[in-house]
PDB file of N, CA and C in Angstrom:
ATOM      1  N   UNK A   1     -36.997 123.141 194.738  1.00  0.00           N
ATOM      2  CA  UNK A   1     -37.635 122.430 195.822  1.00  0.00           C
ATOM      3  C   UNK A   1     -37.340 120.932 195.743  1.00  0.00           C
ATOM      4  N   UNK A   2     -37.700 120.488 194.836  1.00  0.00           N
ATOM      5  CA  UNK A   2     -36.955 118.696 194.384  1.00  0.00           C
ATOM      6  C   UNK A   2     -35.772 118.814 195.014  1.00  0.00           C
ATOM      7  N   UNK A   3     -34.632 119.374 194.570  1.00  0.00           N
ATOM      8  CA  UNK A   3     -33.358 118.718 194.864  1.00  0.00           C
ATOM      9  C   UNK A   3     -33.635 119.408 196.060  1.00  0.00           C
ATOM     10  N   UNK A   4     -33.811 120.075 197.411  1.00  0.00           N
ATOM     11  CA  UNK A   4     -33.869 119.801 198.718  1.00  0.00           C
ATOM     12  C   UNK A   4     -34.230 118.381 199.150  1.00  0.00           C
ATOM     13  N   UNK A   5     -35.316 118.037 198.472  1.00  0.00           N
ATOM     14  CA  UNK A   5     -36.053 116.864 198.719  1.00  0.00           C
ATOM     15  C   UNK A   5     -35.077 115.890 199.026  1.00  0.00           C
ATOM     16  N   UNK A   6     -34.354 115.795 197.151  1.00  0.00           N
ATOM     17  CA  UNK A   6     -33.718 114.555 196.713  1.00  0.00           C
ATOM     18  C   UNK A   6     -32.976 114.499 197.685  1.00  0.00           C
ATOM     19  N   UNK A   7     -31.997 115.749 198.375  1.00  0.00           N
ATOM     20  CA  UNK A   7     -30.762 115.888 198.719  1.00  0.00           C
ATOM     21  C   UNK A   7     -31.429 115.303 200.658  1.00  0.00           C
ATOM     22  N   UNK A   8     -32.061 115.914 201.032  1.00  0.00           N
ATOM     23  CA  UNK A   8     -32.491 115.388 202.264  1.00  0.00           C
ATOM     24  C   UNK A   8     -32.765 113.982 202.412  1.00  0.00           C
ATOM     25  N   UNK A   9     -33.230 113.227 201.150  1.00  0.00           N
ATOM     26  CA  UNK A   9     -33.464 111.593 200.720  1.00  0.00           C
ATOM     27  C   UNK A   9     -32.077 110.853 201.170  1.00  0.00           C
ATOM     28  N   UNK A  10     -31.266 111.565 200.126  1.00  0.00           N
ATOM     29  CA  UNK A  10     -29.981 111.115 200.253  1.00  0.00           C
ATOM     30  C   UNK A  10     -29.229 111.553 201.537  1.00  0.00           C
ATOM     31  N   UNK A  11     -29.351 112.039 202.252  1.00  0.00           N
ATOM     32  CA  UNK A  11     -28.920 112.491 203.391  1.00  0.00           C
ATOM     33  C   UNK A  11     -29.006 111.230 204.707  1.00  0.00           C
ATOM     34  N   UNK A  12     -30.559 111.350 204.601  1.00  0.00           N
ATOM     35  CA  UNK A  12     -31.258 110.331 205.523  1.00  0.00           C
ATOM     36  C   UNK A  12     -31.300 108.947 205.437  1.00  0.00           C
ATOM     37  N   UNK A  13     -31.004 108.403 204.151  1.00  0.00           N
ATOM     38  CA  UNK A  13     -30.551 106.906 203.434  1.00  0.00           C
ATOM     39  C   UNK A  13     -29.118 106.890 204.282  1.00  0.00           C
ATOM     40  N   UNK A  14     -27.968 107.793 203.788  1.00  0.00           N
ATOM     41  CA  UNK A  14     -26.903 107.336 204.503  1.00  0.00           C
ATOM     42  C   UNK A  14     -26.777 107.220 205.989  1.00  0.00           C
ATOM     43  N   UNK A  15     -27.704 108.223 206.535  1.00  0.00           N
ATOM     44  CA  UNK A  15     -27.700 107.844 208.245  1.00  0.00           C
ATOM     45  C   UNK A  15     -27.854 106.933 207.948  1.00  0.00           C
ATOM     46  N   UNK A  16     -28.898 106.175 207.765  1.00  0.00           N
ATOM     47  CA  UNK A  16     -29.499 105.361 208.248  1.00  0.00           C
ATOM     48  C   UNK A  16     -28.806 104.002 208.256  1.00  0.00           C
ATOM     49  N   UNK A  17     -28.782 103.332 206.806  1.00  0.00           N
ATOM     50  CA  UNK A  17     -27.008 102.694 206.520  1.00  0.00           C
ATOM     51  C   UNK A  17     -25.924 103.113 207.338  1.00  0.00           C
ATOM     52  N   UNK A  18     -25.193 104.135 207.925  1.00  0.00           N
ATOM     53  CA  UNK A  18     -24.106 104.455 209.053  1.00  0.00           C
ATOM     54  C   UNK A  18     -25.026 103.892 210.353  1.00  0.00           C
ATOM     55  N   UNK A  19     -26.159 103.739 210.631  1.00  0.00           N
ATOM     56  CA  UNK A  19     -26.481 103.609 212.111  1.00  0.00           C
ATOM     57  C   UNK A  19     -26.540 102.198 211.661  1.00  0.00           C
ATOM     58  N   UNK A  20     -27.009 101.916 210.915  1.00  0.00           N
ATOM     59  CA  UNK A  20     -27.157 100.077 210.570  1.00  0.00           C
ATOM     60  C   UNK A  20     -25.980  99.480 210.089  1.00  0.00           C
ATOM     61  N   UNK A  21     -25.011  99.898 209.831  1.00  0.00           N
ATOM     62  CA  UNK A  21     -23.650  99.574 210.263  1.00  0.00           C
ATOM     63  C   UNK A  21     -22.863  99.674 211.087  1.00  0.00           C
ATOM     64  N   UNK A  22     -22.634 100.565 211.964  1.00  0.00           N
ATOM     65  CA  UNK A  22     -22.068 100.832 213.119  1.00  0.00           C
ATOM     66  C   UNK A  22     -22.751  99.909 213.969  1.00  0.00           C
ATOM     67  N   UNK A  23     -22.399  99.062 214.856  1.00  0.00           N
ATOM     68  CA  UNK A  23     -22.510  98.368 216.016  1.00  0.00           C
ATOM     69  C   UNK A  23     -23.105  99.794 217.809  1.00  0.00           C
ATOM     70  N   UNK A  24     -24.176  99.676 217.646  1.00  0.00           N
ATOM     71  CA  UNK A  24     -24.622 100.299 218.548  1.00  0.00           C
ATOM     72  C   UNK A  24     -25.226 101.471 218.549  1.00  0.00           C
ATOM     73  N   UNK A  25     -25.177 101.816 217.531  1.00  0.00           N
ATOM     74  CA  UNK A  25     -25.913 103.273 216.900  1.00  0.00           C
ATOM     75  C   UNK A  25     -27.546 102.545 215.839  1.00  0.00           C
ATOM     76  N   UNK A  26     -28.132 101.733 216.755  1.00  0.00           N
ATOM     77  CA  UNK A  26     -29.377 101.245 215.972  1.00  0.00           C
ATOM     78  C   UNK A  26     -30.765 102.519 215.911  1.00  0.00           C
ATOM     79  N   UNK A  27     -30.052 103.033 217.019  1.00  0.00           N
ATOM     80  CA  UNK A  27     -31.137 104.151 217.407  1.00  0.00           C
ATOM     81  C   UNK A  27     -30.912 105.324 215.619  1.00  0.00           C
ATOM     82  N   UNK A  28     -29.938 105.440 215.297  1.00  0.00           N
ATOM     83  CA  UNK A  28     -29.302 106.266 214.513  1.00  0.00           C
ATOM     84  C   UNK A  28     -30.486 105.578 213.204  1.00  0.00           C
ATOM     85  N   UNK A  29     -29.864 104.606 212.752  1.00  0.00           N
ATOM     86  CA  UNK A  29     -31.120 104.006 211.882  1.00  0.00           C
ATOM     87  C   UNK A  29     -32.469 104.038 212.038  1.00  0.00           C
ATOM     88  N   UNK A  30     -32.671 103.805 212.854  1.00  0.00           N
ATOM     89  CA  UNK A  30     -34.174 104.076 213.315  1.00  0.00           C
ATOM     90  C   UNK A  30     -34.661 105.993 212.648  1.00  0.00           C
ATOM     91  N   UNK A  31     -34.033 106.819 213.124  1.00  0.00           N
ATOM     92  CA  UNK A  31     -34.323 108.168 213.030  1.00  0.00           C
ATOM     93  C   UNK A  31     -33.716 108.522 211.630  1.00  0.00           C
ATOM     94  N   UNK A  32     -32.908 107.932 211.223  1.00  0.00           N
ATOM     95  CA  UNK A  32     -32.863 108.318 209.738  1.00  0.00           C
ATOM     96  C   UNK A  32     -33.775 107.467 208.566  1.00  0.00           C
ATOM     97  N   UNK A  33     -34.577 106.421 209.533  1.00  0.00           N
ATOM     98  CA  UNK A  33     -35.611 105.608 208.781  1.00  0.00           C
ATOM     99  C   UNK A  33     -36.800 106.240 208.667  1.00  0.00           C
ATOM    100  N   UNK A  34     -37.200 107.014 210.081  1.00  0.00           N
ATOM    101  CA  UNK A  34     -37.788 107.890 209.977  1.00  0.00           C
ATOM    102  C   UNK A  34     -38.067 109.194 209.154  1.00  0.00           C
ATOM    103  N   UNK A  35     -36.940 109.806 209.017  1.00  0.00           N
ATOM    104  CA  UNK A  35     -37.568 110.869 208.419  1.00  0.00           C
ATOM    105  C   UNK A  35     -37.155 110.797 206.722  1.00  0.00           C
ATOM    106  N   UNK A  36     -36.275 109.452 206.701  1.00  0.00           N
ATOM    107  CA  UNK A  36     -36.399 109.143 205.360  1.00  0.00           C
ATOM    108  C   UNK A  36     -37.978 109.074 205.036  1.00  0.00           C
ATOM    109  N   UNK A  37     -38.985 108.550 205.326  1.00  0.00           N
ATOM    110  CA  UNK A  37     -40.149 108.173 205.521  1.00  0.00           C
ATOM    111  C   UNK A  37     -40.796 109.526 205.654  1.00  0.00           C
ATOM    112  N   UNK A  38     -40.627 110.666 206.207  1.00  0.00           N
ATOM    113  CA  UNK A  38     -41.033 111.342 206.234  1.00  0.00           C
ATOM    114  C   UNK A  38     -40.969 112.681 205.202  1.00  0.00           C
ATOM    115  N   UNK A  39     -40.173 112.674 204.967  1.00  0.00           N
ATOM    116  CA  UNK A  39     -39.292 113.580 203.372  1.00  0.00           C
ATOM    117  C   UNK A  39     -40.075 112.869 202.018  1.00  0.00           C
ATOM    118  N   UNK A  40     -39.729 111.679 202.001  1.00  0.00           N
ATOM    119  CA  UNK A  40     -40.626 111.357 201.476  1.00  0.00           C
ATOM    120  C   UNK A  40     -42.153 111.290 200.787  1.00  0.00           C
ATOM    121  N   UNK A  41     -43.030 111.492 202.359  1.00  0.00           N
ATOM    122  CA  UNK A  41     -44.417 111.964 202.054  1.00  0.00           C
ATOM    123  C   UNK A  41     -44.537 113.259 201.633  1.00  0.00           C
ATOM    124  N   UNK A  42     -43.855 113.961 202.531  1.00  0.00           N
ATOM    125  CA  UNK A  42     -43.683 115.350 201.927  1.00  0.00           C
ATOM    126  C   UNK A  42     -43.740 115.597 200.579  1.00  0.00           C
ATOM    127  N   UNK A  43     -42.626 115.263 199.679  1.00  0.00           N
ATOM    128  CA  UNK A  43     -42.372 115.321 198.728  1.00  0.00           C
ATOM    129  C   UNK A  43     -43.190 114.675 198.082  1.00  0.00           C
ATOM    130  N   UNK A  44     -44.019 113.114 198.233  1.00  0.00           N
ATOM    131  CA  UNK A  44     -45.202 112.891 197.149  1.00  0.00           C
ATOM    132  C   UNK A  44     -46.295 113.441 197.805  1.00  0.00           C
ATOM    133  N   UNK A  45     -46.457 113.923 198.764  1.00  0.00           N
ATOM    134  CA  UNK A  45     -47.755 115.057 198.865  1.00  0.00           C
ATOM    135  C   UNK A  45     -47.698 116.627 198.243  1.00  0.00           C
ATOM    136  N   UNK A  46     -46.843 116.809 198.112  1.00  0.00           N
ATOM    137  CA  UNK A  46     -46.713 118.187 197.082  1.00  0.00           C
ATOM    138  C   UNK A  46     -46.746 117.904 195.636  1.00  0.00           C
ATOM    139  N   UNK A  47     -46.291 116.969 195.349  1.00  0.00           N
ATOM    140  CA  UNK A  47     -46.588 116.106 193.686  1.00  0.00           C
ATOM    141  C   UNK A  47     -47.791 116.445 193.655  1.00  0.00           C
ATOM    142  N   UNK A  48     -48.272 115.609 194.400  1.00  0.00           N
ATOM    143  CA  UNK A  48     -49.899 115.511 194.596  1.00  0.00           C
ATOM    144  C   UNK A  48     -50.586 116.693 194.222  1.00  0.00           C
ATOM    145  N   UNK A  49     -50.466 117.786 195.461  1.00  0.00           N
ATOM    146  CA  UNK A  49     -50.605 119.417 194.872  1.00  0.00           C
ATOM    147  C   UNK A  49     -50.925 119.921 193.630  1.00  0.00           C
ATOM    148  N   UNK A  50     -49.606 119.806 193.004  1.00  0.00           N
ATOM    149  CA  UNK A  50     -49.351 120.187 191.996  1.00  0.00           C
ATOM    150  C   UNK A  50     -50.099 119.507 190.961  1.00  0.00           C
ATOM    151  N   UNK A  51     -50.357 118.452 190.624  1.00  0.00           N
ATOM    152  CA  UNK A  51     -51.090 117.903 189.631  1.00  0.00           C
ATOM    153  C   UNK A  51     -52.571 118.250 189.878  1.00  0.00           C
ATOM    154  N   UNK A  52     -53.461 118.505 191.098  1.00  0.00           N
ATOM    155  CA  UNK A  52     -54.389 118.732 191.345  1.00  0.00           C
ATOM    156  C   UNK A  52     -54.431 120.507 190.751  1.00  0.00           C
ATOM    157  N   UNK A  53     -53.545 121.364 191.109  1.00  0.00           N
ATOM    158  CA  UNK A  53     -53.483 122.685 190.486  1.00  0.00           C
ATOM    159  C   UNK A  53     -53.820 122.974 188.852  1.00  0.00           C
ATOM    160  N   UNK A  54     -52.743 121.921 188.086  1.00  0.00           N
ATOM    161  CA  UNK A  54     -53.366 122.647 186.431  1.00  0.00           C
ATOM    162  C   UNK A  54     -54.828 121.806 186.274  1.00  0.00           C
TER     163      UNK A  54
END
């Protein structure tokens, strides 16, 4: 489950860098800022979970 995480992290970092480099694709950054942001919570809300479990 982590490395989906990690790998979706890393996924959504490089959009986001390609839309914030490319000249006109700001929208592109924006949505890979997003769900960078969003993968994210995900992933420290299941941390979360889990430490509350043992």
């Amino acid at each position: 489950m982590w490395r989906v995480i990690g790998a979706l992290l890393v996924i959504w970092l490089a959009v986001s860098v390609l839309g914030a480099v490319i000249k006109g694709l700001f929208w592109l950054a924006v949505i890979g800022g997003v769900l960078f942001v969003a993968t994210a919570a995900v992933g420290w809300a299941r941390r979360g979970n889990r430490q509350l479990r043992r």
